[in-house]
PDB file of N, CA and C in Angstrom:
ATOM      1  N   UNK A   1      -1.667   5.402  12.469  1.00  0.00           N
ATOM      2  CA  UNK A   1      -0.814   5.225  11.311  1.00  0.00           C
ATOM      3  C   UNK A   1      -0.341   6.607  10.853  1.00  0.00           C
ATOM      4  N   UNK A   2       1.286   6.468  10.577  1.00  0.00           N
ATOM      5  CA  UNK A   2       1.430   7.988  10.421  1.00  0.00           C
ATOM      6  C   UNK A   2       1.873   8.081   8.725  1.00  0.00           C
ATOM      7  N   UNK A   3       2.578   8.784   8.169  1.00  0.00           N
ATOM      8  CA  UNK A   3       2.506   8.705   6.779  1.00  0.00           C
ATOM      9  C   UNK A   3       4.320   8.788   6.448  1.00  0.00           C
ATOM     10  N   UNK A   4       4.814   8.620   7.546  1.00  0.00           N
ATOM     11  CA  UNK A   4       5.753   8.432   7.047  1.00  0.00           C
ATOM     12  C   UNK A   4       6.145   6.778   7.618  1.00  0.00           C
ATOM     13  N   UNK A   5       6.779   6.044   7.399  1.00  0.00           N
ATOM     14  CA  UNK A   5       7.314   4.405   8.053  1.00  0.00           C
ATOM     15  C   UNK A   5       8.558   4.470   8.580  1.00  0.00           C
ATOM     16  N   UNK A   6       8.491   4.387   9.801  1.00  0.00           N
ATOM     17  CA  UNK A   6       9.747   4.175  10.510  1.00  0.00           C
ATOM     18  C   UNK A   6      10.679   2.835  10.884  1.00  0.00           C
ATOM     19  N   UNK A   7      12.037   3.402  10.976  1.00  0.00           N
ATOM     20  CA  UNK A   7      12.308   2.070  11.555  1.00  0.00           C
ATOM     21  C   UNK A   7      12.375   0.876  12.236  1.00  0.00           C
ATOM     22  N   UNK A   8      11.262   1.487  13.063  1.00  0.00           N
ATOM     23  CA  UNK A   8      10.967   0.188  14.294  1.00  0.00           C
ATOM     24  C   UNK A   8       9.541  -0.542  12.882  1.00  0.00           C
ATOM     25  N   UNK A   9       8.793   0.308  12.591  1.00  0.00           N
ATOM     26  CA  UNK A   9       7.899  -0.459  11.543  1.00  0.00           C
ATOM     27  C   UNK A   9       8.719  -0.750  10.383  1.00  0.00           C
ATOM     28  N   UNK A  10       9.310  -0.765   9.816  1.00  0.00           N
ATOM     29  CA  UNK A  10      10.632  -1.669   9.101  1.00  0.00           C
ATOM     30  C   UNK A  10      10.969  -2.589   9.253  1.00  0.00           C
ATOM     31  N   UNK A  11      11.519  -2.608  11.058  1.00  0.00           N
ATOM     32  CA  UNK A  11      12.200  -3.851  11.442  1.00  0.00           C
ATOM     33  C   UNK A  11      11.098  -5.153  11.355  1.00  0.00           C
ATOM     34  N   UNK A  12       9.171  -4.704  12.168  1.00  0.00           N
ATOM     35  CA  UNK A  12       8.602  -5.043  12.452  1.00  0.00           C
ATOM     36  C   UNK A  12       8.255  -5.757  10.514  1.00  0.00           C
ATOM     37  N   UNK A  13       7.998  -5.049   9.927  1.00  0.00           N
ATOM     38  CA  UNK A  13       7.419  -5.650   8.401  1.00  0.00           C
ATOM     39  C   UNK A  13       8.773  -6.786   7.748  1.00  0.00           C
ATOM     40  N   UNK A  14       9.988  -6.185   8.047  1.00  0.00           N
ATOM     41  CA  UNK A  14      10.796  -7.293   7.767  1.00  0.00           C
ATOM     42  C   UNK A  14      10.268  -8.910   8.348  1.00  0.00           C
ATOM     43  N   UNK A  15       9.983  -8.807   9.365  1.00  0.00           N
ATOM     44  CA  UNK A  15       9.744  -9.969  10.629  1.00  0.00           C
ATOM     45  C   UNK A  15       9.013 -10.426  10.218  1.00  0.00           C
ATOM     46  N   UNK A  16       7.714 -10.075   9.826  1.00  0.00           N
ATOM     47  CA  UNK A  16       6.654 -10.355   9.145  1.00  0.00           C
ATOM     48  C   UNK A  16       6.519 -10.652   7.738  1.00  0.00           C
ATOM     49  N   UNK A  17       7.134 -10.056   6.297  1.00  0.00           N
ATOM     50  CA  UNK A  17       7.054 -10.549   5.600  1.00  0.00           C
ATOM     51  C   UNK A  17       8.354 -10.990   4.673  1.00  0.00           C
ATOM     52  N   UNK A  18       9.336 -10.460   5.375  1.00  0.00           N
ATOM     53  CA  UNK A  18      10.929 -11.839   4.938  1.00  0.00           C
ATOM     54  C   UNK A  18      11.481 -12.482   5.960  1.00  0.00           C
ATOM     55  N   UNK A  19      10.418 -12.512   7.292  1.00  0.00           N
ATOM     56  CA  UNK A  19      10.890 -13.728   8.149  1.00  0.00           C
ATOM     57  C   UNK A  19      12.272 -13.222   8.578  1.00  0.00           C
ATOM     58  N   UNK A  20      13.086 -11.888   8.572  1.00  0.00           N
ATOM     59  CA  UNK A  20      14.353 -11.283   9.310  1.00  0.00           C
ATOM     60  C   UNK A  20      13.357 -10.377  10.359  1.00  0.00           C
ATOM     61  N   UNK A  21      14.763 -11.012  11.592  1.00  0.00           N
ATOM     62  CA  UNK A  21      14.221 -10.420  12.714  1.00  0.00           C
ATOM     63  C   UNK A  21      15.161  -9.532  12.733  1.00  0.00           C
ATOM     64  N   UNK A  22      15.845  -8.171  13.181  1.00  0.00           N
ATOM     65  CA  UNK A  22      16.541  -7.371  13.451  1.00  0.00           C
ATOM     66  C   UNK A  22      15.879  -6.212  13.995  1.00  0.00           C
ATOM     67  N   UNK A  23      17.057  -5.839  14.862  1.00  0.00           N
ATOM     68  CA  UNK A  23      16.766  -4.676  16.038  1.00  0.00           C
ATOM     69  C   UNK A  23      16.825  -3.260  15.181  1.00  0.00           C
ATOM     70  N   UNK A  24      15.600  -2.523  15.330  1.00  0.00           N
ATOM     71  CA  UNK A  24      15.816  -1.186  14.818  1.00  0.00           C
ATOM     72  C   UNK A  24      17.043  -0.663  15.126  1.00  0.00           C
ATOM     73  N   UNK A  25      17.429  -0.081  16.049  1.00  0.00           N
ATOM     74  CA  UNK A  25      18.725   0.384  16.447  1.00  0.00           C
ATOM     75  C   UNK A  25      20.109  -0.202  15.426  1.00  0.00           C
ATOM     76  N   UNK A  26      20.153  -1.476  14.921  1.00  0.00           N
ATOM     77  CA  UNK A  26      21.067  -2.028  13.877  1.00  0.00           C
ATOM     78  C   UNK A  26      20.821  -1.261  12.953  1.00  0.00           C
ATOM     79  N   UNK A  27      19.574  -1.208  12.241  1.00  0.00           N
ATOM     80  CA  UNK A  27      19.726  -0.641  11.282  1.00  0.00           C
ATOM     81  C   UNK A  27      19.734   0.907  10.970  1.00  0.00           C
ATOM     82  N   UNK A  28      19.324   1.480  11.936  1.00  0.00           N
ATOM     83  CA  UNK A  28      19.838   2.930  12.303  1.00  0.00           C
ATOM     84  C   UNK A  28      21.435   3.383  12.482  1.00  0.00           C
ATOM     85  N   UNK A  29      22.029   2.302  13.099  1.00  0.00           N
ATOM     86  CA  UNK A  29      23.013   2.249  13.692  1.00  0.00           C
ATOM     87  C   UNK A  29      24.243   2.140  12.275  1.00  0.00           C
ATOM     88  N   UNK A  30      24.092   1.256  11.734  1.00  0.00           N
ATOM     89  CA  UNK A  30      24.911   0.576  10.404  1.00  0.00           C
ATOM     90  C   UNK A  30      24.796   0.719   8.970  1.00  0.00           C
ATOM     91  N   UNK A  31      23.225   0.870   8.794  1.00  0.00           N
ATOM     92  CA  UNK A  31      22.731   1.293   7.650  1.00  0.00           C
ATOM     93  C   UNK A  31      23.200  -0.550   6.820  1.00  0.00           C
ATOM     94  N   UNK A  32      23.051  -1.670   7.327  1.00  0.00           N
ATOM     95  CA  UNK A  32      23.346  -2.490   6.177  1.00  0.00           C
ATOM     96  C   UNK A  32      22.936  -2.808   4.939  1.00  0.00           C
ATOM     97  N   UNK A  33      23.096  -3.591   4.236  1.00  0.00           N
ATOM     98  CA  UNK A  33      22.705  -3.920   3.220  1.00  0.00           C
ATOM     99  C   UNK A  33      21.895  -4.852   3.674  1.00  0.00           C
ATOM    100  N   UNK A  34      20.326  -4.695   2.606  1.00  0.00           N
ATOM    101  CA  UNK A  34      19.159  -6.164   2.627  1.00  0.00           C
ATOM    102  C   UNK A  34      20.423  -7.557   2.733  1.00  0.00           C
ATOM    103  N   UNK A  35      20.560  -7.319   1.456  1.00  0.00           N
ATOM    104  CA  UNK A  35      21.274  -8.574   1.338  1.00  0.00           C
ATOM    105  C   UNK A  35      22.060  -9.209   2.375  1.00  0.00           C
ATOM    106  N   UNK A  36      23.110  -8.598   3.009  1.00  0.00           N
ATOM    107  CA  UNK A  36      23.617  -8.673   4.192  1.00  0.00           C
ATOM    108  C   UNK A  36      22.762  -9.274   5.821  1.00  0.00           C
ATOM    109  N   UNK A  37      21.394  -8.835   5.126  1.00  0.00           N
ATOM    110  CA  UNK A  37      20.225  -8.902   6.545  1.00  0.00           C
ATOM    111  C   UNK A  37      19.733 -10.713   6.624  1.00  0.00           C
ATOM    112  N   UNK A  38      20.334 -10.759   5.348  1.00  0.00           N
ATOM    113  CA  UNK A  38      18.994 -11.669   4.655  1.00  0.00           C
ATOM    114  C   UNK A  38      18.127 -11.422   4.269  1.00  0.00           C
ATOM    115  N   UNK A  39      17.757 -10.733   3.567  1.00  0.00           N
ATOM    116  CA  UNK A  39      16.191 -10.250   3.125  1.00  0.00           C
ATOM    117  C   UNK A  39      16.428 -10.248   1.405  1.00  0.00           C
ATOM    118  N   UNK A  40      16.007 -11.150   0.513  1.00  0.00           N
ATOM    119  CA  UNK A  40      16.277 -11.394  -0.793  1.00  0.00           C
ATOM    120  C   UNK A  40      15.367 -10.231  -1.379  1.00  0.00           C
ATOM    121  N   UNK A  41      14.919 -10.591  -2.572  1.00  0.00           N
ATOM    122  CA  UNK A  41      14.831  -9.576  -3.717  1.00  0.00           C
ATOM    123  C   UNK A  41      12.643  -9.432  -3.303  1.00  0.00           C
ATOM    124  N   UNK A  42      12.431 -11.072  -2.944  1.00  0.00           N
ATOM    125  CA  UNK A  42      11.232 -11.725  -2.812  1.00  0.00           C
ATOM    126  C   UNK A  42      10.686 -11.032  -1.365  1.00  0.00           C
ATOM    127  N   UNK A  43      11.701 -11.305  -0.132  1.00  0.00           N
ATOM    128  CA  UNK A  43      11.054 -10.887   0.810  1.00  0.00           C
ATOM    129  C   UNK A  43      11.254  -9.103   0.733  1.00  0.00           C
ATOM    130  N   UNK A  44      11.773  -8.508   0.368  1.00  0.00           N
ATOM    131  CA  UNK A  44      11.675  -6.832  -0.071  1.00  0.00           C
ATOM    132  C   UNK A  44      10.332  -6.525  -1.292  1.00  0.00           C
ATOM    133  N   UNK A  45       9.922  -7.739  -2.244  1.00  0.00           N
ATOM    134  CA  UNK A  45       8.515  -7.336  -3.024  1.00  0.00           C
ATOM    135  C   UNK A  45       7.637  -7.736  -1.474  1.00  0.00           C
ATOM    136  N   UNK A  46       7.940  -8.661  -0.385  1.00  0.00           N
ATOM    137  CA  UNK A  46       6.506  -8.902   0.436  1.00  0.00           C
ATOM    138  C   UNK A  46       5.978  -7.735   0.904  1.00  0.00           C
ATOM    139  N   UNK A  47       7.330  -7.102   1.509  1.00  0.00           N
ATOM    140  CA  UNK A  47       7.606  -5.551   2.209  1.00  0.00           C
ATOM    141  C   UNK A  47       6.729  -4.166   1.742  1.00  0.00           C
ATOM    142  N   UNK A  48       7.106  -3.987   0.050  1.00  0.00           N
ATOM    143  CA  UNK A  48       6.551  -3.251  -0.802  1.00  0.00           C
ATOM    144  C   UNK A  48       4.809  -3.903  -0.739  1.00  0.00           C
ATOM    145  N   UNK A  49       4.618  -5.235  -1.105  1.00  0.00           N
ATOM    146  CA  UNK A  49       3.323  -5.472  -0.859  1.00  0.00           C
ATOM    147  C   UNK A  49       2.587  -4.798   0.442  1.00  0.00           C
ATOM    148  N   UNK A  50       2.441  -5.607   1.245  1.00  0.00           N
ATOM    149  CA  UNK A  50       2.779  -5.177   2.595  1.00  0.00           C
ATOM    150  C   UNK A  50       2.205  -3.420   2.660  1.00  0.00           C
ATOM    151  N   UNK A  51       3.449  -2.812   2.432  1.00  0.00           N
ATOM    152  CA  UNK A  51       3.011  -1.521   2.492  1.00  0.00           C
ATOM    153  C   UNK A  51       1.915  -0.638   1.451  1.00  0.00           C
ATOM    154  N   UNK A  52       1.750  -1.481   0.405  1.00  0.00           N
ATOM    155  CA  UNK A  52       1.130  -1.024  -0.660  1.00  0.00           C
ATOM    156  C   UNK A  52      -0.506  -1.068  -0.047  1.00  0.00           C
ATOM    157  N   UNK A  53      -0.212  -1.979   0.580  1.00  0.00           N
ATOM    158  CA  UNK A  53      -1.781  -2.501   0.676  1.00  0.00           C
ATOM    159  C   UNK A  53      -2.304  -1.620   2.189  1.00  0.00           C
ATOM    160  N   UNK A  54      -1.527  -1.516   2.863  1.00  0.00           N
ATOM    161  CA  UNK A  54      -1.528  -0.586   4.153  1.00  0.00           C
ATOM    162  C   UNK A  54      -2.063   0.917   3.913  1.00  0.00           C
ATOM    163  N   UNK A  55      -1.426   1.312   2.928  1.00  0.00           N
ATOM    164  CA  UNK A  55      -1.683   2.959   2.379  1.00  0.00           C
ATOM    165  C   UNK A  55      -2.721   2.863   1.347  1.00  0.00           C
ATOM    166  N   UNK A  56      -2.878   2.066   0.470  1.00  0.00           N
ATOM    167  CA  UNK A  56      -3.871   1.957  -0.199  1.00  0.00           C
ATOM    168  C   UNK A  56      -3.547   2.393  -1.681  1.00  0.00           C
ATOM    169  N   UNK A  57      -1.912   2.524  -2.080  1.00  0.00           N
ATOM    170  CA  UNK A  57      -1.186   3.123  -3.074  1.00  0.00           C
ATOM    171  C   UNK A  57       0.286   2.801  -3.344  1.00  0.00           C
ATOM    172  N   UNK A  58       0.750   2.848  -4.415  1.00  0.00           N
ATOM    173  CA  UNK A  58       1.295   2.092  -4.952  1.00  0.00           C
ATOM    174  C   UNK A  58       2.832   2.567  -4.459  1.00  0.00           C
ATOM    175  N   UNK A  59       3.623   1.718  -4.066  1.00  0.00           N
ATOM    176  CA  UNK A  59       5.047   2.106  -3.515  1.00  0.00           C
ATOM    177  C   UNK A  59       5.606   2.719  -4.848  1.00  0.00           C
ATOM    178  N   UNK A  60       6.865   3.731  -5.004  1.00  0.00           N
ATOM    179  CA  UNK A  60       7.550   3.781  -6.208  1.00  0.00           C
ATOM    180  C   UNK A  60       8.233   2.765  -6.663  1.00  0.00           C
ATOM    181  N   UNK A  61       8.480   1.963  -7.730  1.00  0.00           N
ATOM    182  CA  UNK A  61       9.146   1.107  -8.844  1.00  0.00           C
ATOM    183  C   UNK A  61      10.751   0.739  -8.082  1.00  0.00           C
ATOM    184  N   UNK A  62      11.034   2.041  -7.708  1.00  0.00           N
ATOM    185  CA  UNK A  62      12.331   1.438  -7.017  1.00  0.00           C
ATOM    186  C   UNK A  62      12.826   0.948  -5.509  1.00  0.00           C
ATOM    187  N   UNK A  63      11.294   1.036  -5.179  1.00  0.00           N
ATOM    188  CA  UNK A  63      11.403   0.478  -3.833  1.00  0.00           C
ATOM    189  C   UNK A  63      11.904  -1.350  -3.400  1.00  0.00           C
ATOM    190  N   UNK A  64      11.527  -1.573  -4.223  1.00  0.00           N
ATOM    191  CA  UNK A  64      11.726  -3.148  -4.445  1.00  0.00           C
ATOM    192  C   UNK A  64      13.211  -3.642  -4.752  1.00  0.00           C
ATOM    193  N   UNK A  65      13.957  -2.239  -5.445  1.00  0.00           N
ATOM    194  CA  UNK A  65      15.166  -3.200  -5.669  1.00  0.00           C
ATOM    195  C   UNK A  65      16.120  -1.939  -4.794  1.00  0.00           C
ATOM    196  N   UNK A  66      15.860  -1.484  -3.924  1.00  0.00           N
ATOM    197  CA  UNK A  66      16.648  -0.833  -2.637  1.00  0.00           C
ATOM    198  C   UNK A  66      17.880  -1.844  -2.288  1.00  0.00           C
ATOM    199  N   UNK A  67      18.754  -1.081  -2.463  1.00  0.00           N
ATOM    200  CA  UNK A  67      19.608  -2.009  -1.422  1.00  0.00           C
ATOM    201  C   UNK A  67      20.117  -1.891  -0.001  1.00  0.00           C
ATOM    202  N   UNK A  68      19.681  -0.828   0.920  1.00  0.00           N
ATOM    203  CA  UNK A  68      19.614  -0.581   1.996  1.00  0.00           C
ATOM    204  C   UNK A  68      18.120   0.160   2.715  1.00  0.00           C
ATOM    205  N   UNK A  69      18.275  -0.437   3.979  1.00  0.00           N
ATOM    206  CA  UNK A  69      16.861   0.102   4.864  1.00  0.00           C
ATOM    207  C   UNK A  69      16.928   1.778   4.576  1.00  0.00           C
ATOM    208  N   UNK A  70      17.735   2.330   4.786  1.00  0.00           N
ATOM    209  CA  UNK A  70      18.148   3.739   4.598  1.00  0.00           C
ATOM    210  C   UNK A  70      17.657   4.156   3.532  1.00  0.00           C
ATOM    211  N   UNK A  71      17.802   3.632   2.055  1.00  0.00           N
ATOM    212  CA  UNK A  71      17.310   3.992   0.911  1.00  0.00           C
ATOM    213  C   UNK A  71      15.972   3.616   0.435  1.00  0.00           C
ATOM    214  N   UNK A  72      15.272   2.768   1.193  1.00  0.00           N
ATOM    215  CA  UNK A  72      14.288   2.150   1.055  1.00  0.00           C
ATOM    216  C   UNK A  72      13.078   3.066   1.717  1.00  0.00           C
ATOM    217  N   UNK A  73      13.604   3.606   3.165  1.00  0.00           N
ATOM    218  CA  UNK A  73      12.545   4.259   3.864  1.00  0.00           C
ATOM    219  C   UNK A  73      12.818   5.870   2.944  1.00  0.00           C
ATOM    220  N   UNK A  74      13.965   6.006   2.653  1.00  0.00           N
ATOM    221  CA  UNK A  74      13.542   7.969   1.937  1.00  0.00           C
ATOM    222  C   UNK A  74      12.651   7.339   0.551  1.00  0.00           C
ATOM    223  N   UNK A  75      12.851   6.663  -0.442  1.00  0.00           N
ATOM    224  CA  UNK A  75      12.057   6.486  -1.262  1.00  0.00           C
ATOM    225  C   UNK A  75      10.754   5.891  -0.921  1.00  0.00           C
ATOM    226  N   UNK A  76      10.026   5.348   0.233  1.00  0.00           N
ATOM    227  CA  UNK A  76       8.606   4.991   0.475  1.00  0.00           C
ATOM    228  C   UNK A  76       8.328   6.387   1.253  1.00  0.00           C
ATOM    229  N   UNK A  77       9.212   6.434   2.223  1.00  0.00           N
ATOM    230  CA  UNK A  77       8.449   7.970   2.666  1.00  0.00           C
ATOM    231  C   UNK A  77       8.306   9.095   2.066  1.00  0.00           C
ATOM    232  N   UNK A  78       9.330   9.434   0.415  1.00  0.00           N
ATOM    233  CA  UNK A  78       9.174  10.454   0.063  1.00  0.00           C
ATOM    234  C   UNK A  78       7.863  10.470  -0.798  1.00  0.00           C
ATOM    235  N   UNK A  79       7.670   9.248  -1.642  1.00  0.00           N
ATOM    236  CA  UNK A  79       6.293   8.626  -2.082  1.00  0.00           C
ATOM    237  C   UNK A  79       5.136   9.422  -0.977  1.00  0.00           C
ATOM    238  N   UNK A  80       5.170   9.035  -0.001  1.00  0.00           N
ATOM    239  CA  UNK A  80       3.991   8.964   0.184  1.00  0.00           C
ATOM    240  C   UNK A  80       3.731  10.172   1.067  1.00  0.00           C
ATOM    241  N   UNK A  81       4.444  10.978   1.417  1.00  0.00           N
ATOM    242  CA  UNK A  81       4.283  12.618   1.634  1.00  0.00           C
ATOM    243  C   UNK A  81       3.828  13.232   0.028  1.00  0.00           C
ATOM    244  N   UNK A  82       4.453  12.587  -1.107  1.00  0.00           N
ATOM    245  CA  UNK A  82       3.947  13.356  -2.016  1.00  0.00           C
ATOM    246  C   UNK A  82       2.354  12.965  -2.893  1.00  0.00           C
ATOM    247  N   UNK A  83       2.030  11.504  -2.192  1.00  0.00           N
ATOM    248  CA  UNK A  83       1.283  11.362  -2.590  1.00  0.00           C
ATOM    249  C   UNK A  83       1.181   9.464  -3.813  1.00  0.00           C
ATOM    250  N   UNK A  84       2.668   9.381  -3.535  1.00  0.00           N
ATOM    251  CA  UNK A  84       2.723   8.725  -5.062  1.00  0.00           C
ATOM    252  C   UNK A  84       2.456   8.830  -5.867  1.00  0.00           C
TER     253      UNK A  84
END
């Protein structure tokens, strides 16, 4: 486990806890919007769960209402290089 979350573990936690399957490379590639993915407001809190419970610390407040994979991974990864 490394301390920062990448996009292939993105794609993989989407799959797992909002049930969207998508290819890392898409979202590297396009940068879409959740919404656009399918991934509602619910399966992005599973995500934040999910990761909360993985690290053992609390995602930042605005991780949950991200509206792109892009903005989602600098605010969990910058969290958690600093510590949260």
């Amino acid at each position: 486990m490394t301390d920062r979350i990448t996009v292939e573990e993105l794609a993989e936690l989407m799959k797992k806890s909002a049930g969207v399957t998508v290819a890392p490379a898409e979202l590297r590639a396009n940068d879409p919007g959740f919404d656009s993915l399918g991934v509602d407001s619910l399966g992005l809190l599973g995500i934040v769960g999910e990761l909360e419970n993985r690290y053992g610390t609390p995602m930042p407040p605005d991780a949950e209402r991200s509206k792109t994979p892009r903005q989602f991974l600098e605010l969990v990864n910058s969290a958690l290089m600093t510590g949260a």
